[in-house]
C-alpha atoms as a PDB file:
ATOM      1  CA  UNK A   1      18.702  -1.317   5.990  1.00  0.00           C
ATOM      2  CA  UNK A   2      22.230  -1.111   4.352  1.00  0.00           C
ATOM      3  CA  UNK A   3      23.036   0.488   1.333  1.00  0.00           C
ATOM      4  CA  UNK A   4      26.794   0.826  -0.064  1.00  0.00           C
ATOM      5  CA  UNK A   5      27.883  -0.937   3.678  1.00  0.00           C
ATOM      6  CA  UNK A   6      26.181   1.778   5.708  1.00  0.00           C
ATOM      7  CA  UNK A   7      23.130   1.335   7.700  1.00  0.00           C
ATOM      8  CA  UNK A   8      20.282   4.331   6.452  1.00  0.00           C
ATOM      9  CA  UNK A   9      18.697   6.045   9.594  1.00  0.00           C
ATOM     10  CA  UNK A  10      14.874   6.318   9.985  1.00  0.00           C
ATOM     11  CA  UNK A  11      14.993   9.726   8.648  1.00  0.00           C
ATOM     12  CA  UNK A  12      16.413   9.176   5.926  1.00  0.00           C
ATOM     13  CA  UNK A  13      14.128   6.139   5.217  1.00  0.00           C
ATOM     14  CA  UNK A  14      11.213   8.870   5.699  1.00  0.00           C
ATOM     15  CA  UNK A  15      12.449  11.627   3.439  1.00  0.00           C
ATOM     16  CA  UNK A  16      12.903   8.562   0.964  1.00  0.00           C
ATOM     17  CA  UNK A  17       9.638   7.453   1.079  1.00  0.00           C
ATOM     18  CA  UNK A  18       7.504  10.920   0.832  1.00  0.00           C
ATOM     19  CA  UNK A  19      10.272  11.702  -2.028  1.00  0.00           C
ATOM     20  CA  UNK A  20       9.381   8.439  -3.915  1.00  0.00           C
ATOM     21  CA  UNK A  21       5.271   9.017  -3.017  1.00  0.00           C
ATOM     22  CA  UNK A  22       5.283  12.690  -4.331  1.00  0.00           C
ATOM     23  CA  UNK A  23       6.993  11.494  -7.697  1.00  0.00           C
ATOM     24  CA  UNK A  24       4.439   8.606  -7.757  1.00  0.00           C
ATOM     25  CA  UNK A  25       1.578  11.458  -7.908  1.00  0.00           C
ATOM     26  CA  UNK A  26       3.630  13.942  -9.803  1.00  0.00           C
ATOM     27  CA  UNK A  27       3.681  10.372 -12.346  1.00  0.00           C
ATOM     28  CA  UNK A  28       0.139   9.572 -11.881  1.00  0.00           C
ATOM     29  CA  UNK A  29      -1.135  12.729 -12.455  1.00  0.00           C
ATOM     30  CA  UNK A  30       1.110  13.722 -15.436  1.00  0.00           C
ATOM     31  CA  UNK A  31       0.167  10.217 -17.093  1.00  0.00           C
ATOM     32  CA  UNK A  32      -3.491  10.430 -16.163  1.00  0.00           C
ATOM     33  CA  UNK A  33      -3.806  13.170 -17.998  1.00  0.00           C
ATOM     34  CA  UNK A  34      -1.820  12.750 -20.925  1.00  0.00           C
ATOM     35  CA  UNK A  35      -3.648   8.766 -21.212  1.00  0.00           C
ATOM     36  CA  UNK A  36      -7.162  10.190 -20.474  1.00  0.00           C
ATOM     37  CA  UNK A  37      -7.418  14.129 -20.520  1.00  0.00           C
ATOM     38  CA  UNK A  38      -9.017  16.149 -17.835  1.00  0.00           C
ATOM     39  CA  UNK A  39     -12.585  14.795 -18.257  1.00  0.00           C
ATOM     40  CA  UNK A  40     -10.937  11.176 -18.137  1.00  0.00           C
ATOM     41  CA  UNK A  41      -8.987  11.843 -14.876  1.00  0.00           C
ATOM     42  CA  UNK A  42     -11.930  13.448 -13.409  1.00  0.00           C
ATOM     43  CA  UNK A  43     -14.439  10.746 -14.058  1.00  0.00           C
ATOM     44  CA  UNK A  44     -11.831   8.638 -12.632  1.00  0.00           C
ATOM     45  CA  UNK A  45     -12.503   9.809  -9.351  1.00  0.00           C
ATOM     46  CA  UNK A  46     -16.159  10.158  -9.696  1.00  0.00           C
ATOM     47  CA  UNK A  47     -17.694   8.803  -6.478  1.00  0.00           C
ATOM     48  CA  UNK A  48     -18.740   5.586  -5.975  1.00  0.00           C
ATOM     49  CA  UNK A  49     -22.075   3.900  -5.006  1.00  0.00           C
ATOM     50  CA  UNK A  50     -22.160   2.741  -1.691  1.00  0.00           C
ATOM     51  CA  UNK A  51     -22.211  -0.689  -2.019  1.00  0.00           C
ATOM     52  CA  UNK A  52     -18.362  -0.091  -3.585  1.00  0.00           C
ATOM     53  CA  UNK A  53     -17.205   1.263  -0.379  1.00  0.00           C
ATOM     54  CA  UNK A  54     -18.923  -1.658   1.337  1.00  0.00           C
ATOM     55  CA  UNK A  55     -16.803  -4.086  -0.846  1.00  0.00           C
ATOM     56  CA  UNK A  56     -13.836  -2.061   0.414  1.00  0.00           C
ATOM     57  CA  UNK A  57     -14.622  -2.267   3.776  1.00  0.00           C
ATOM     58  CA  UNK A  58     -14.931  -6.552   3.064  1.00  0.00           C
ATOM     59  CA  UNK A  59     -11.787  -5.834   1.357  1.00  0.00           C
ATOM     60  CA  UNK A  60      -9.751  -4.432   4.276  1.00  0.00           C
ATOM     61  CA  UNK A  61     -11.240  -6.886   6.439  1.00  0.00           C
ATOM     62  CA  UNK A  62      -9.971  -9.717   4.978  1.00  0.00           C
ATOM     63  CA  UNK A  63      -6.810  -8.587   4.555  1.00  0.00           C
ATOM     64  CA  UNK A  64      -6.077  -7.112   7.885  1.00  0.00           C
ATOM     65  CA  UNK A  65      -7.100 -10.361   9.567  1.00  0.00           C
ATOM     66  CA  UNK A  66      -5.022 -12.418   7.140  1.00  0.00           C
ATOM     67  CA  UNK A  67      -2.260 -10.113   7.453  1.00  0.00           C
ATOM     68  CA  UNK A  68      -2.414 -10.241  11.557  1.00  0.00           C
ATOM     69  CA  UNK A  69      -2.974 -14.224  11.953  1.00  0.00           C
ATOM     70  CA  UNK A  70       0.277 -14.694   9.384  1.00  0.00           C
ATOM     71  CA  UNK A  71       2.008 -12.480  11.668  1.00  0.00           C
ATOM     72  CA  UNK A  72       1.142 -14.938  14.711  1.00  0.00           C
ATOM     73  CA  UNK A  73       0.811 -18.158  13.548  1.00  0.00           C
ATOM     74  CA  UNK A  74       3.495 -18.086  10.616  1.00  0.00           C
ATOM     75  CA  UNK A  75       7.757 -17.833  10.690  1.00  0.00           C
ATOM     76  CA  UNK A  76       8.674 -14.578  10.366  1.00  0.00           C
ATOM     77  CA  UNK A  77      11.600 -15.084   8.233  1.00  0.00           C
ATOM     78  CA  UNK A  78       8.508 -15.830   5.487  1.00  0.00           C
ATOM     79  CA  UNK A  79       7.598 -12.507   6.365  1.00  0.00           C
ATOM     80  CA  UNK A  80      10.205 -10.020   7.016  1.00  0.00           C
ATOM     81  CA  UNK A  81      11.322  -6.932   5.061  1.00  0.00           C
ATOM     82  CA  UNK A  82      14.687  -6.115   6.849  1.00  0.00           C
ATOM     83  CA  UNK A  83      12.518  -4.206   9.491  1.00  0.00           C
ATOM     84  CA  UNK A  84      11.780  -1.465   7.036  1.00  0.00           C
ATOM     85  CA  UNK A  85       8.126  -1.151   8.071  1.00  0.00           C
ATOM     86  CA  UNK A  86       9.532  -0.941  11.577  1.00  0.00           C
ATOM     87  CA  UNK A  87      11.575   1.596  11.107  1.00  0.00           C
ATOM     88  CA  UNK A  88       9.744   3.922   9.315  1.00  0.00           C
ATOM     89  CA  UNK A  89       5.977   3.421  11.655  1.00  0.00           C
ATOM     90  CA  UNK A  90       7.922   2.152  14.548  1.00  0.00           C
ATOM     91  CA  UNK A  91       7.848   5.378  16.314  1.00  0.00           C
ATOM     92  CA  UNK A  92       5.498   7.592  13.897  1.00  0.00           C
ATOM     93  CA  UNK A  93       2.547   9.735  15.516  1.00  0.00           C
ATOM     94  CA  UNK A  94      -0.626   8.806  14.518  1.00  0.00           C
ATOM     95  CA  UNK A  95      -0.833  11.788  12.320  1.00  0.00           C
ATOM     96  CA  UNK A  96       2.174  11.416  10.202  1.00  0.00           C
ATOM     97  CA  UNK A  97       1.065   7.814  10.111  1.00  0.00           C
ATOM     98  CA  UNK A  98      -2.570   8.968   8.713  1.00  0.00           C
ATOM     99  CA  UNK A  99      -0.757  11.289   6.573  1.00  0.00           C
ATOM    100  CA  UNK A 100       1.485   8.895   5.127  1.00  0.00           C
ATOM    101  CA  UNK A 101      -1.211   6.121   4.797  1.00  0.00           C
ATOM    102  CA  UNK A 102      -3.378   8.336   2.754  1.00  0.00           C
ATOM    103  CA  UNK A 103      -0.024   9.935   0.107  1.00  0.00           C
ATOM    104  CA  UNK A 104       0.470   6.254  -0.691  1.00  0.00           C
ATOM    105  CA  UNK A 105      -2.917   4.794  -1.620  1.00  0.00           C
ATOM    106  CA  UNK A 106      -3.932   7.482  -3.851  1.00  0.00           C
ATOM    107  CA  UNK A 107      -0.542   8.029  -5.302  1.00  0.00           C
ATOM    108  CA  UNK A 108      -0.633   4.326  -6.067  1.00  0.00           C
ATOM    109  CA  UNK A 109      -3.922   3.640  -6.596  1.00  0.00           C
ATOM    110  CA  UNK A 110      -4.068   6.561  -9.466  1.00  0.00           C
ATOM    111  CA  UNK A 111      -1.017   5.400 -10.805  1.00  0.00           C
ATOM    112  CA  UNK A 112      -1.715   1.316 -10.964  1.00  0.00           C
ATOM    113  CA  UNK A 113      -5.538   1.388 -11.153  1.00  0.00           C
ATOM    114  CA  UNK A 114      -5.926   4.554 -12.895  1.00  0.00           C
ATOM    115  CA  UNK A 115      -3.323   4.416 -15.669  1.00  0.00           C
ATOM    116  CA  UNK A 116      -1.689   1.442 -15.652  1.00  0.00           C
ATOM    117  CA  UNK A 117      -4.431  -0.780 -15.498  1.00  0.00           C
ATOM    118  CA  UNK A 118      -6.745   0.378 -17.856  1.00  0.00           C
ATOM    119  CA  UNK A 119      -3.890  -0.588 -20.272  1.00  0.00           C
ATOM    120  CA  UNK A 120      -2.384  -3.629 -19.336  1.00  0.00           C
ATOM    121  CA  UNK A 121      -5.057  -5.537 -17.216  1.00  0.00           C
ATOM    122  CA  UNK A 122      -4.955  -6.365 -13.311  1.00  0.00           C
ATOM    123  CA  UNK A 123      -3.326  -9.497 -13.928  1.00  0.00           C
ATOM    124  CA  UNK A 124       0.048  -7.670 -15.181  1.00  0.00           C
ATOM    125  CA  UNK A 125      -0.612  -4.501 -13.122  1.00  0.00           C
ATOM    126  CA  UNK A 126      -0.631  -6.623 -10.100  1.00  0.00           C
ATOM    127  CA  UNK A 127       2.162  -8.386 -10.961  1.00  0.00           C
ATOM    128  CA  UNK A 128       4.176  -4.688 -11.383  1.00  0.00           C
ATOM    129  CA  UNK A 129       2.902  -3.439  -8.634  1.00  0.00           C
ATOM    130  CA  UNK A 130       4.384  -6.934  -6.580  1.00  0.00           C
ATOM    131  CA  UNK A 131       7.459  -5.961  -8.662  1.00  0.00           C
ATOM    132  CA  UNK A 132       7.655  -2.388  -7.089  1.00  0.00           C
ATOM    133  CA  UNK A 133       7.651  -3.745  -4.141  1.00  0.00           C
ATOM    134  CA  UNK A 134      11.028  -5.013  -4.693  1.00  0.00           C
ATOM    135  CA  UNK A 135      12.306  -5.819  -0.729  1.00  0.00           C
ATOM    136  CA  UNK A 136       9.408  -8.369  -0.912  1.00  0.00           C
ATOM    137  CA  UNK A 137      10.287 -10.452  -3.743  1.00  0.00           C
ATOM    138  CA  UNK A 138      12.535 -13.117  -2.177  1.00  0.00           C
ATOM    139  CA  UNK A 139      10.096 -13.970   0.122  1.00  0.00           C
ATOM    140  CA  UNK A 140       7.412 -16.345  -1.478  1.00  0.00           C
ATOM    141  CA  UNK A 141       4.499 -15.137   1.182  1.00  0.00           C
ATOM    142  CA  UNK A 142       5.042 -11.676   1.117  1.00  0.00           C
ATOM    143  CA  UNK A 143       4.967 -12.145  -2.891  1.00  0.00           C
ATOM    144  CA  UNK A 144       1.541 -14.173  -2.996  1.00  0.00           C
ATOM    145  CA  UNK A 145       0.236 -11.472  -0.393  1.00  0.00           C
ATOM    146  CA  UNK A 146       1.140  -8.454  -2.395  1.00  0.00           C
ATOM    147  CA  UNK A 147       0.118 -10.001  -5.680  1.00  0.00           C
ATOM    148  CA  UNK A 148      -3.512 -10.777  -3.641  1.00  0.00           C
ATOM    149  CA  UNK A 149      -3.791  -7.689  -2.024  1.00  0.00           C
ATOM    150  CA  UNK A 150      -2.969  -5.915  -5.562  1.00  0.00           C
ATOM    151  CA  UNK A 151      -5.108  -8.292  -7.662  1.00  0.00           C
ATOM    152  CA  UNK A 152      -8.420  -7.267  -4.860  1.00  0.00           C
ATOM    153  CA  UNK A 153      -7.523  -3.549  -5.308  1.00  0.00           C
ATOM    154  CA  UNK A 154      -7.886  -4.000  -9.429  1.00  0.00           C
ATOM    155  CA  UNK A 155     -11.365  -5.790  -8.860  1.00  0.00           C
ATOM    156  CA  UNK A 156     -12.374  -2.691  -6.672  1.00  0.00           C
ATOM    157  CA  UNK A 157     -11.524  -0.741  -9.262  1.00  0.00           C
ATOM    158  CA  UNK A 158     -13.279  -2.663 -12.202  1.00  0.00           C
ATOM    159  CA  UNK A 159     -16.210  -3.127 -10.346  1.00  0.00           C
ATOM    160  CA  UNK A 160     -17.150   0.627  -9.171  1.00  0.00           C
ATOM    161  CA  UNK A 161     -15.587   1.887 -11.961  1.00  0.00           C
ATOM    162  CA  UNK A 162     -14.008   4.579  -9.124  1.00  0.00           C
ATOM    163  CA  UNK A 163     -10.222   4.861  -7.737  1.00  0.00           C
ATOM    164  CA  UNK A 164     -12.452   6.128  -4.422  1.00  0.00           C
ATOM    165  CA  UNK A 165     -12.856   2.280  -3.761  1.00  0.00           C
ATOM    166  CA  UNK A 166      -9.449   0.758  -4.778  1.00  0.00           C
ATOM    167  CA  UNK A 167      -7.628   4.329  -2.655  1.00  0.00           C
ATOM    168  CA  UNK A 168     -10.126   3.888   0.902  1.00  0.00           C
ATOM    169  CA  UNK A 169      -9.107  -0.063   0.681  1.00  0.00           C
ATOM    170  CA  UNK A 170      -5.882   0.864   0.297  1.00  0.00           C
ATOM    171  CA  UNK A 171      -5.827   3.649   2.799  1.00  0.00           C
ATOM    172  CA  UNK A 172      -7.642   1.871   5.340  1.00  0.00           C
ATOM    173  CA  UNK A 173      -4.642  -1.374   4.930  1.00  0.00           C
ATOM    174  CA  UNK A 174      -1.731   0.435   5.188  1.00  0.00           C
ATOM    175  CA  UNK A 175      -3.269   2.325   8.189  1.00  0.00           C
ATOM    176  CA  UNK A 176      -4.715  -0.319  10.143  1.00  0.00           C
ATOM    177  CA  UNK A 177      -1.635  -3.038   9.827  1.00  0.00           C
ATOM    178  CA  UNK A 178       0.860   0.374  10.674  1.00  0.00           C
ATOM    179  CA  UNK A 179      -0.997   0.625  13.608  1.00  0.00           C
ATOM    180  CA  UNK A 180      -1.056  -3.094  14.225  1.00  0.00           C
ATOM    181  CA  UNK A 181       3.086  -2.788  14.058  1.00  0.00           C
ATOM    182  CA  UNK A 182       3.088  -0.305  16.544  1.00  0.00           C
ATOM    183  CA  UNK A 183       1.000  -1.621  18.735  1.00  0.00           C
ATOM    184  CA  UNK A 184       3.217  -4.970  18.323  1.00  0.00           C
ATOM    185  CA  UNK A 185       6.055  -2.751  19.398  1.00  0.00           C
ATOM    186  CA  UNK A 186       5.180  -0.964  21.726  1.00  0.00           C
ATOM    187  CA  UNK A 187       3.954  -4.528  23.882  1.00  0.00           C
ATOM    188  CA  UNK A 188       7.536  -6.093  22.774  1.00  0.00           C
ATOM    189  CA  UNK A 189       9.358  -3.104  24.562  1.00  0.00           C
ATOM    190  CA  UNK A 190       6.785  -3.507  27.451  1.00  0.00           C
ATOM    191  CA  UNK A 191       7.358  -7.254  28.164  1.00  0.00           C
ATOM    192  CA  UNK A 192      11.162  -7.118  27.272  1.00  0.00           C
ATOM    193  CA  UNK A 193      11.400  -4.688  30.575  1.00  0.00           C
END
């Protein structure tokens, strides 16, 4: 990625992206509480029943498998972010992938599900959250995708009436299609030697 003419290192890609996730929760939590008070935040992540986490489970199914047969059977020009994803999972442990995985879905997920829409609907959170997601937005796929994705997450949410099922969906994407892109790279590297 370029910015100002210069290419940005993977570091520096990193420290961006735990900078902008920690002011995500430092916004999400600020704005919970000020929208909803302590008792409102709280119920907010009151666990779900079961069969919630069993519609995120469907949830990150569906997605996963879409996500993974448009990565085979689709151009990836329709598809590509300007290798950010690779560069910031490409070579990231498992750990610091887990880590990373988990910082971003409840950061998010509190922030869009949590605050935003309870105010503005998941029609119009979804499309801010596809918004946010800026390096996405020329391409038409990635747009529909994110917008999907997003608009799935709000039903979670309405449904169990819990971020817990909305956060594990979220979670368990971001985790399982970072792995997937490893895994991608690490057979590229094999079969290009």
């Amino acid at each position: 990625m370029k910015y100002g003419g210069q290419e940005i290192d993977e570091a520096t890609l990193r420290l961006n992206l735990w900078l902008t996730q920690g002011l995500v929760l430092i916004v999400a939590a600020g704005s919970s509480l000020w929208a909803h008070g302590i008792q409102g935040t709280m119920e907010l992540f009151r666990f779900p029943l079961w069969y919630s986490l069993t519609w995120s489970g469907c949830v990150i199914a569906a997605i996963v498998l879409l996500s993974i047969v448009m990565d085979k059977y689709l151009p990836k020009r329709w598809q590509d972010d300007g290798s950010i994803n690779m560069r910031i999972f490409g070579s990231m442990s498992p750990v610091t992938t887990l880590l990373v995985c988990i910082a971003v879905g409840v950061g998010e997920e509190w922030l869009f599900r949590g605050v935003i829409q309870m105010f503005a609907g998941n029609f119009w959170t979804s499309l801010l959250f596809t918004l946010v997601h800026v390096r996405y937005v020329t391409k038409p796929l990635m747009v529909i995708s994110v917008f999907g994705t997003s608009w799935l997450l709000g039903m979670l949410f309405t449904y169990s009436g819990s971020l817990w099922a909305p956060i594990v969906a979220h979670i368990g994407i971001d985790l399982l299609l970072a792995f997937y892109l490893q895994a991608s790279m690490k057979k590229e590297k094999g079969e290009k030697k």
